[in-house]
Protein backbone atom coordinates (compact mmCIF):
# COMPACT_ATOMS: atom_id res chain seq x y z
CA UNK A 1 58.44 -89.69 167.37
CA UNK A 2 56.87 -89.18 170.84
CA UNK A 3 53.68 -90.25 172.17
CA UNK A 4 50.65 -87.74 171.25
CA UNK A 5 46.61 -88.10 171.59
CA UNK A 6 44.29 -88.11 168.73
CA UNK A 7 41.35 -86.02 168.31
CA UNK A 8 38.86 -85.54 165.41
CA UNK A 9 36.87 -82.29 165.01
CA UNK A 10 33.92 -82.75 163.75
CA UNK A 11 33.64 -78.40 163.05
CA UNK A 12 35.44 -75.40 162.98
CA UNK A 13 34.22 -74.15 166.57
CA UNK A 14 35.55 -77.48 167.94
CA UNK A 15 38.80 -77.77 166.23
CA UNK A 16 39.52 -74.19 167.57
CA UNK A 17 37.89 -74.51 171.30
CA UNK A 18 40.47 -77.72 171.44
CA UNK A 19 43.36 -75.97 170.20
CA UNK A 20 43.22 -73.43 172.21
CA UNK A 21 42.58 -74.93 175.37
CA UNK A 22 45.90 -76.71 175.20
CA UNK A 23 49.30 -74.92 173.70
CA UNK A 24 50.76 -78.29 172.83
CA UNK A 25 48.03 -79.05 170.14
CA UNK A 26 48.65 -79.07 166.73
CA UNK A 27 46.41 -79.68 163.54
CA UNK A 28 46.58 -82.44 160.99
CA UNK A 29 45.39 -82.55 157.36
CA UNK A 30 47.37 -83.93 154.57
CA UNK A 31 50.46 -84.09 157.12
CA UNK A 32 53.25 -83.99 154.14
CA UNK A 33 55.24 -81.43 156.39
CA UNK A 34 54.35 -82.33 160.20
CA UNK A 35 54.65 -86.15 160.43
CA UNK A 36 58.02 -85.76 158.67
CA UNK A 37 58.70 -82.67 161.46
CA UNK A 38 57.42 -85.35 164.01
CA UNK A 39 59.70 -88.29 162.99
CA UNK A 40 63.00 -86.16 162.62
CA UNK A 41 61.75 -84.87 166.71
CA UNK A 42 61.75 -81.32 165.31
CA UNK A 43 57.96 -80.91 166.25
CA UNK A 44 56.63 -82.85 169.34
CA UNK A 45 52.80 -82.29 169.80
CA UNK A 46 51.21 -83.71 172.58
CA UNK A 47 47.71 -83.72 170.97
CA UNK A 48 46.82 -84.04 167.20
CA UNK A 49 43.24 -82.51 165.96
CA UNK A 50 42.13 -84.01 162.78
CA UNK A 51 40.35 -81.08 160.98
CA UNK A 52 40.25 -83.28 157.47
CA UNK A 53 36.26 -83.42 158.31
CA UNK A 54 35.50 -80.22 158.58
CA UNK A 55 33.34 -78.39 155.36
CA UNK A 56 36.65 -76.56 153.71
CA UNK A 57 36.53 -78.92 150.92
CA UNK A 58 34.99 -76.37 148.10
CA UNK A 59 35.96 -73.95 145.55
CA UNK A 60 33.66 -71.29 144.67
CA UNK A 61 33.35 -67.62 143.26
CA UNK A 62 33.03 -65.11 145.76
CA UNK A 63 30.26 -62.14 145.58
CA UNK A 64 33.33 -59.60 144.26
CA UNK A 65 34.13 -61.86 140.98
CA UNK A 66 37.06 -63.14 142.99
CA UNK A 67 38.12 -66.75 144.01
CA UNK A 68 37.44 -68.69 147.24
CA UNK A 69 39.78 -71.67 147.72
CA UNK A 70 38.95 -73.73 150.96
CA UNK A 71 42.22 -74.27 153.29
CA UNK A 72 41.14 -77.93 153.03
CA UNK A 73 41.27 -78.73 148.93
CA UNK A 74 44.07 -80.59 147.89
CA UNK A 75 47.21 -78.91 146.03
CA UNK A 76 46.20 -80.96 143.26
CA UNK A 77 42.30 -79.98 143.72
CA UNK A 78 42.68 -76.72 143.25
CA UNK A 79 45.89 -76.41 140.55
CA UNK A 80 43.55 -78.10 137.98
CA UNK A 81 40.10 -76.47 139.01
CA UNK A 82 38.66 -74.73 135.71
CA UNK A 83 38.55 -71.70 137.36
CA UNK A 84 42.33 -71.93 138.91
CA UNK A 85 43.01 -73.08 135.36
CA UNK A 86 41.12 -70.17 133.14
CA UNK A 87 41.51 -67.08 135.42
CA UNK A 88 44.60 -67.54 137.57
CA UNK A 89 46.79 -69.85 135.84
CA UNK A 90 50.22 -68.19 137.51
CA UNK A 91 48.72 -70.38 140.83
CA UNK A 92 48.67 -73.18 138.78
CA UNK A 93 51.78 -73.00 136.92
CA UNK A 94 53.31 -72.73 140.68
CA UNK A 95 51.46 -75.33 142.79
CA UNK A 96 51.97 -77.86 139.72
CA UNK A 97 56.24 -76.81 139.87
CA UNK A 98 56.42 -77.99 143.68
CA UNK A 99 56.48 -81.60 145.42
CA UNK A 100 55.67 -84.58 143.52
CA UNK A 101 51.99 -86.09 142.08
CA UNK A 102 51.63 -87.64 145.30
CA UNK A 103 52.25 -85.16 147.51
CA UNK A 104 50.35 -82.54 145.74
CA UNK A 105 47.47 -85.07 146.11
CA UNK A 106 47.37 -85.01 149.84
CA UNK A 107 48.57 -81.80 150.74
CA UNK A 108 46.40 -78.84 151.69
CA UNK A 109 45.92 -75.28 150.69
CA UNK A 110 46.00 -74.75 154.32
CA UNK A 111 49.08 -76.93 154.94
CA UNK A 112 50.85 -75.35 151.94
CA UNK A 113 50.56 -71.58 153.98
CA UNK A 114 52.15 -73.04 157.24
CA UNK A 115 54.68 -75.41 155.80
CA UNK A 116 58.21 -74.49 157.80
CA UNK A 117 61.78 -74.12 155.80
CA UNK A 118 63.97 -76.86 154.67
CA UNK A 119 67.06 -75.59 156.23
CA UNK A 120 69.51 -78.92 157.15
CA UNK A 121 70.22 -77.40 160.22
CA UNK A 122 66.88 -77.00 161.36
CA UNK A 123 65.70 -80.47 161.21
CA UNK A 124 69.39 -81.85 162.52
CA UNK A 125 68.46 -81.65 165.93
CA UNK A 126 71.78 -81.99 166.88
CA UNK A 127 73.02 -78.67 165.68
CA UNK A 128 72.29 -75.01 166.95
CA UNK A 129 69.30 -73.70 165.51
CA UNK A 130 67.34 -70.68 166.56
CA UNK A 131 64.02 -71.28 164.97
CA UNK A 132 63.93 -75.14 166.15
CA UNK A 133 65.32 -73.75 169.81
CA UNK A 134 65.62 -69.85 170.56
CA UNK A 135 69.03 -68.33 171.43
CA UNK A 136 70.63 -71.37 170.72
CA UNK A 137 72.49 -70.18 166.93
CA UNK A 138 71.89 -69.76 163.79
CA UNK A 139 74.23 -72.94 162.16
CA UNK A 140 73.60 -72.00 159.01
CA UNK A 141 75.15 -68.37 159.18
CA UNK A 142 78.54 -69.90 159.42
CA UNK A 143 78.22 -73.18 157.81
CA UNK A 144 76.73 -74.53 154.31
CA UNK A 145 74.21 -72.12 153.45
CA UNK A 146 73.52 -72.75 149.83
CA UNK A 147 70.10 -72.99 149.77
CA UNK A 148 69.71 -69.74 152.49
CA UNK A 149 68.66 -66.28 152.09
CA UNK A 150 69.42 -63.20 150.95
CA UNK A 151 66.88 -61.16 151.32
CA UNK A 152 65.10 -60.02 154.89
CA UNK A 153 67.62 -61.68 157.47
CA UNK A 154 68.64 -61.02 160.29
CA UNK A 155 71.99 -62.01 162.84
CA UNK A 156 69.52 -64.80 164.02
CA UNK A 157 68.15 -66.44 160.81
CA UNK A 158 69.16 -67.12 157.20
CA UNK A 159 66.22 -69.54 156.58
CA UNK A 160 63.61 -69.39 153.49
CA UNK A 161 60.15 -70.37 153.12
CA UNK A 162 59.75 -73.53 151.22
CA UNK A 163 56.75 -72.49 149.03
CA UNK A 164 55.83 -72.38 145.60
CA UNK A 165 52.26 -71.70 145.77
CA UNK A 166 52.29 -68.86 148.47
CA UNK A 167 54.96 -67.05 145.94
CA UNK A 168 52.10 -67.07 143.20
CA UNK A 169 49.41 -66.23 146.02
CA UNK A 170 51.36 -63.13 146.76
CA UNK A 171 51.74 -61.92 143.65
CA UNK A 172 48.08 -62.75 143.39
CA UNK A 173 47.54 -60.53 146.45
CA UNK A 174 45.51 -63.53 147.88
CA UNK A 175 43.98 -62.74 151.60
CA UNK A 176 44.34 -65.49 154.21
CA UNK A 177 40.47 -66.45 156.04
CA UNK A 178 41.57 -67.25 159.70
CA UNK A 179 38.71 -68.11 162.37
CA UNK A 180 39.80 -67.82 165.72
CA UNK A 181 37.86 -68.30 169.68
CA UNK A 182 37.42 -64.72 169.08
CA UNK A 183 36.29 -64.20 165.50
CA UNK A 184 37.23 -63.89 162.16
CA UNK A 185 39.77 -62.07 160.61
CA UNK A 186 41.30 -61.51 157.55
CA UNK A 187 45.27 -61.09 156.57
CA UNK A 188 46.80 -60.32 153.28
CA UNK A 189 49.09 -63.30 152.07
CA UNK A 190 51.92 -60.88 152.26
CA UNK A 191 51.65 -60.08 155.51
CA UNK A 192 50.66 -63.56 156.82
CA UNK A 193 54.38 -65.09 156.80
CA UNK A 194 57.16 -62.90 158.97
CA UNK A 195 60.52 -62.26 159.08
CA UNK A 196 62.78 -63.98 161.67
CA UNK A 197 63.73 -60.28 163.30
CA UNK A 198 64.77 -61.57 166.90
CA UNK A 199 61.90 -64.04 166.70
CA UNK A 200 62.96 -66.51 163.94
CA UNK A 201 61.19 -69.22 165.80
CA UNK A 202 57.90 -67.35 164.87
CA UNK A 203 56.94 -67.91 161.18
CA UNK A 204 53.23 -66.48 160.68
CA UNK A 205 50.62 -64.26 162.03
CA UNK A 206 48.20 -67.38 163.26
CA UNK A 207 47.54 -67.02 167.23
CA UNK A 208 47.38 -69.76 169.18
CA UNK A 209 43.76 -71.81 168.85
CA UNK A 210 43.63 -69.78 164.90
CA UNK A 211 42.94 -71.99 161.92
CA UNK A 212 43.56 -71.06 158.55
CA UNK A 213 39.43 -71.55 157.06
CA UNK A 214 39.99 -69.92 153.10
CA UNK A 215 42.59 -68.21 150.77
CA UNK A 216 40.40 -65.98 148.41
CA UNK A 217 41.90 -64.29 145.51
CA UNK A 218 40.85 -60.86 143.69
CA UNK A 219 39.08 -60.63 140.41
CA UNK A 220 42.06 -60.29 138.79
CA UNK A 221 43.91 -62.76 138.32
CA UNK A 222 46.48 -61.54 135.62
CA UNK A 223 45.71 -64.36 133.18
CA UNK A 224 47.26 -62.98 130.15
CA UNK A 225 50.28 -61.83 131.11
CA UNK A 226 52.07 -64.26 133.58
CA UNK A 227 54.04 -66.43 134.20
CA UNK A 228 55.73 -68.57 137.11
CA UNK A 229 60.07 -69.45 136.95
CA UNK A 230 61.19 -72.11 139.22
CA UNK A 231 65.20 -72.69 139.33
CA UNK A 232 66.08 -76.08 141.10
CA UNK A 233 69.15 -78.41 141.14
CA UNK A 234 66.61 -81.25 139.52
CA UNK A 235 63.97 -80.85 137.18
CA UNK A 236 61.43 -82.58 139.64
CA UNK A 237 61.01 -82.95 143.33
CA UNK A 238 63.19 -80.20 143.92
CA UNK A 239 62.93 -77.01 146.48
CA UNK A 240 63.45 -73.71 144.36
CA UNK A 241 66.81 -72.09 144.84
CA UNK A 242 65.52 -68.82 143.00
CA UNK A 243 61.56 -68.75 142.00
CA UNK A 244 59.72 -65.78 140.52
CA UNK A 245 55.72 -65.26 139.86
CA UNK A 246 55.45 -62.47 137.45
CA UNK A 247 52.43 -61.17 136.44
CA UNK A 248 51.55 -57.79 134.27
CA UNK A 249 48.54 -56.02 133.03
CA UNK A 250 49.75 -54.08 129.76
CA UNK A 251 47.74 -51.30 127.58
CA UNK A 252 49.66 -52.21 124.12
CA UNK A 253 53.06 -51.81 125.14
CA UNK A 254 52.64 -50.27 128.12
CA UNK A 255 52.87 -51.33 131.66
CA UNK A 256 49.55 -50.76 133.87
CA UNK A 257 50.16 -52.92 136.61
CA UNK A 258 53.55 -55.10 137.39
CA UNK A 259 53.52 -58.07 139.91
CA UNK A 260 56.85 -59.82 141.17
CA UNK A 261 56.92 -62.21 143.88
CA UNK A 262 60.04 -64.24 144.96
CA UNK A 263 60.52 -67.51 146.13
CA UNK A 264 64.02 -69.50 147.75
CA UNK A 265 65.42 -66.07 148.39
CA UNK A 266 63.46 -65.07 152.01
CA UNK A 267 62.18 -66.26 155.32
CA UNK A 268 58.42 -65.29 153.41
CA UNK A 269 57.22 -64.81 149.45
CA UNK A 270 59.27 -61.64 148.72
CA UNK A 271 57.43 -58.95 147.00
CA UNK A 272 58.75 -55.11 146.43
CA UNK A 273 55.56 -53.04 145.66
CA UNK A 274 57.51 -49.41 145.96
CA UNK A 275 59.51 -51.46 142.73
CA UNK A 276 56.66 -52.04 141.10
CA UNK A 277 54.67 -49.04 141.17
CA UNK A 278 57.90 -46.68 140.30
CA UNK A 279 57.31 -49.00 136.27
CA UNK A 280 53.57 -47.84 136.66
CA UNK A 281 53.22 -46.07 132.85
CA UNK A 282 56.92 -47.28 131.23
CA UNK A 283 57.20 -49.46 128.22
CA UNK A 284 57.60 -53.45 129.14
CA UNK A 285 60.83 -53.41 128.05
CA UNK A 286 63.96 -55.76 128.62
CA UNK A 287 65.78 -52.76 129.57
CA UNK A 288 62.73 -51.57 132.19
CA UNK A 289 62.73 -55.42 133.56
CA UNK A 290 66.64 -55.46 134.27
CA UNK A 291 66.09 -52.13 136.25
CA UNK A 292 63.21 -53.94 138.34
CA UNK A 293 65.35 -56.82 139.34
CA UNK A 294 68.36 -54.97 140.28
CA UNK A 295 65.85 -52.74 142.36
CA UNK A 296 63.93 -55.58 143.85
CA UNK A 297 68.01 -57.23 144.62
CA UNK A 298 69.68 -54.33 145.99
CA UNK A 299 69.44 -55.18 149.59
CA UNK A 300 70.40 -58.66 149.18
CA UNK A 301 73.30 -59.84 150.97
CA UNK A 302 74.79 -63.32 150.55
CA UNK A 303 76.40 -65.17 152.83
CA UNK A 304 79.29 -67.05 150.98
CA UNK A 305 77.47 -70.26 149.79
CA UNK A 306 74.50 -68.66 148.52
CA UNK A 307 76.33 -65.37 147.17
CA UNK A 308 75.81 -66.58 143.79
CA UNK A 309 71.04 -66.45 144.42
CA UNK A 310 72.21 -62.91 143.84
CA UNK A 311 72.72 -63.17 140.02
CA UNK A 312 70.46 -65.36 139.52
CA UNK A 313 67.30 -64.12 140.91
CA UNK A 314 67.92 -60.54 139.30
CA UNK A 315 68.38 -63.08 135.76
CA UNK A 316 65.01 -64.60 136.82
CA UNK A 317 63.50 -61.88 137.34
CA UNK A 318 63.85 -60.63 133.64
CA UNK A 319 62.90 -63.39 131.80
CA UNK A 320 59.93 -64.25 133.83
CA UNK A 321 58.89 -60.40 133.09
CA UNK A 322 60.11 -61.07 129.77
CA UNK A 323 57.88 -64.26 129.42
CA UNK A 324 54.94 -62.87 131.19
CA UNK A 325 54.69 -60.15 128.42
CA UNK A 326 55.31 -62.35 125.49
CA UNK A 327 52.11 -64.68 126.96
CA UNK A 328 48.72 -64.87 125.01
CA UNK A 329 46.04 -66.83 126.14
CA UNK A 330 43.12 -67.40 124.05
């Protein structure tokens, strides 16, 4: 681990007049992904800022009906709020499938957004990796890519996103609160994480000095019909290999609205809305839900090792539609 200075902000005008007046600065919360990125070498900041002071500890209904979830609650905080709980239990279900206890106490909502992939090649820093060190390779294209992606790759990156609760938040269509030297903005959680393109190195929207303030969520929060699917070599403590967050809004038998997000399968949550809307007005059946996953699938490419995320995400996909429509909550 190198040598770094310390600072505490004390506000949200302060943490983001320090980051931004130096490039090497990076912020600190829980710290369940960076000090293990710090102690592998992978990330070397040269300045810490504390933000676990500043006011982004609260949950609280927004003037639309809708949900306002403070970048600084806990994973744990927020996955057994009432509110979480009653009205969007598909973000519960998925922040209470990921990490352990422990680390769901201490991680952020915050964190959880900017958490970087998993990929063995990207924290060995002794092999070629172009999101640890542009131009240098992509390892994994070549080598053991079990865990990799098939979906929205490129020549320079077969890396996913680690996430389980930013695949519920996108089916959720959560928006991401970012403050910045120059305002604040708002970005839909599907937009928020990128692709690796020619830029794999790059995996969000933040600019530099940004800090990640809320994640608020509609009104609707698809609480009857939902449900989250998380595929993993071990029941616990275990990245996904396929996840899904399925969500659907039915009038009897019919389909109004249909929500799938994917997890393990990207470089970002994976959502296919031109999918989705085309089952606008169809019955919610099995044979409707097959022909959404092998739409949502049909670009995917594997890569040898990971051929076999194919099959089973476009499996996952139908029974977490399948489950989603069987739900009833009281």
């Amino acid at each position: 681990m190198n040598a770094f200075s310390y600072t505490r902000a004390t506000d949200v005008s302060s943490a983001v007049g320090a980051a931004a007046a130096d490039a090497t600065a990076a912020f600190i919360a829980g710290g369940t992904n960076l000090v293990d990125l710090m102690k592998e070498n992978v990330a070397r900041p040269a300045r810490l800022i504390d933000i676990t002071r500043l006011p982004l500890t609260r949950i609280e209904e927004t003037a639309t009906g809708g949900l306002r979830l403070g970048a600084l609650v806990t994973n744990a905080a927020t996955a057994y709020h009432a509110l979480v709980e009653r009205r969007y239990p598909l973000l519960a279900q998925a922040i209470l499938s990921g990490a352990s206890p422990q680390l769901r106490n201490m991680a952020t909502n915050g964190g959880n957004l900017l958490q970087r992939t998993r990929c063995y090649y990207f924290y060995d820093t002794a092999a070629p990796c172009n999101k640890r060190q542009p131009g240098s390779g992509c390892s994994a294209i070549e080598g053991y890519n079990r865990v990799h992606a098939v979906l929205g790759t490129s020549e320079h990156c077969i890396a996913v996103h680690p996430s389980d609760m930013c695949v519920a938040l996108a089916a959720l269509d959560a928006v991401v609160q970012i403050t910045g030297t120059t305002g604040e903005r708002a970005v839909p959680l599907v937009e928020f994480h990128r692709l690796p393109g020619d830029t794999p190195q790059v995996d969000h929207v933040l600019r530099q000095g940004e800090i990640i303030t809320a994640i608020e969520l509609p009104p609707n929060g698809c609480a009857d019909h939902c449900s989250y699917l998380k595929i993993r070599d071990r029941q616990s403590y275990a990245f996904a290999l396929v996840s899904v967050a399925a969500a659907l809004e039915l009038d009897g038998d019919t389909i109004v609205d249909l929500r799938v997000a994917l997890g393990g399968v990207a470089h970002k949550p994976w959502r296919d809305r031109e999918v989705e809307a085309g089952m606008i007005g169809r019955p919610a059946t099995v044979e409707h839900f097959r022909q959404v996953a092998a739409d949502v699938m049909r670009h995917a490419r594997g890569r040898g090792h990971n051929t076999f995320k194919i099959e089973l995400a476009t499996r996952a996909i139908v029974r977490a539609l399948t489950t989603a429509r069987q739900a009833r909550r009281a």
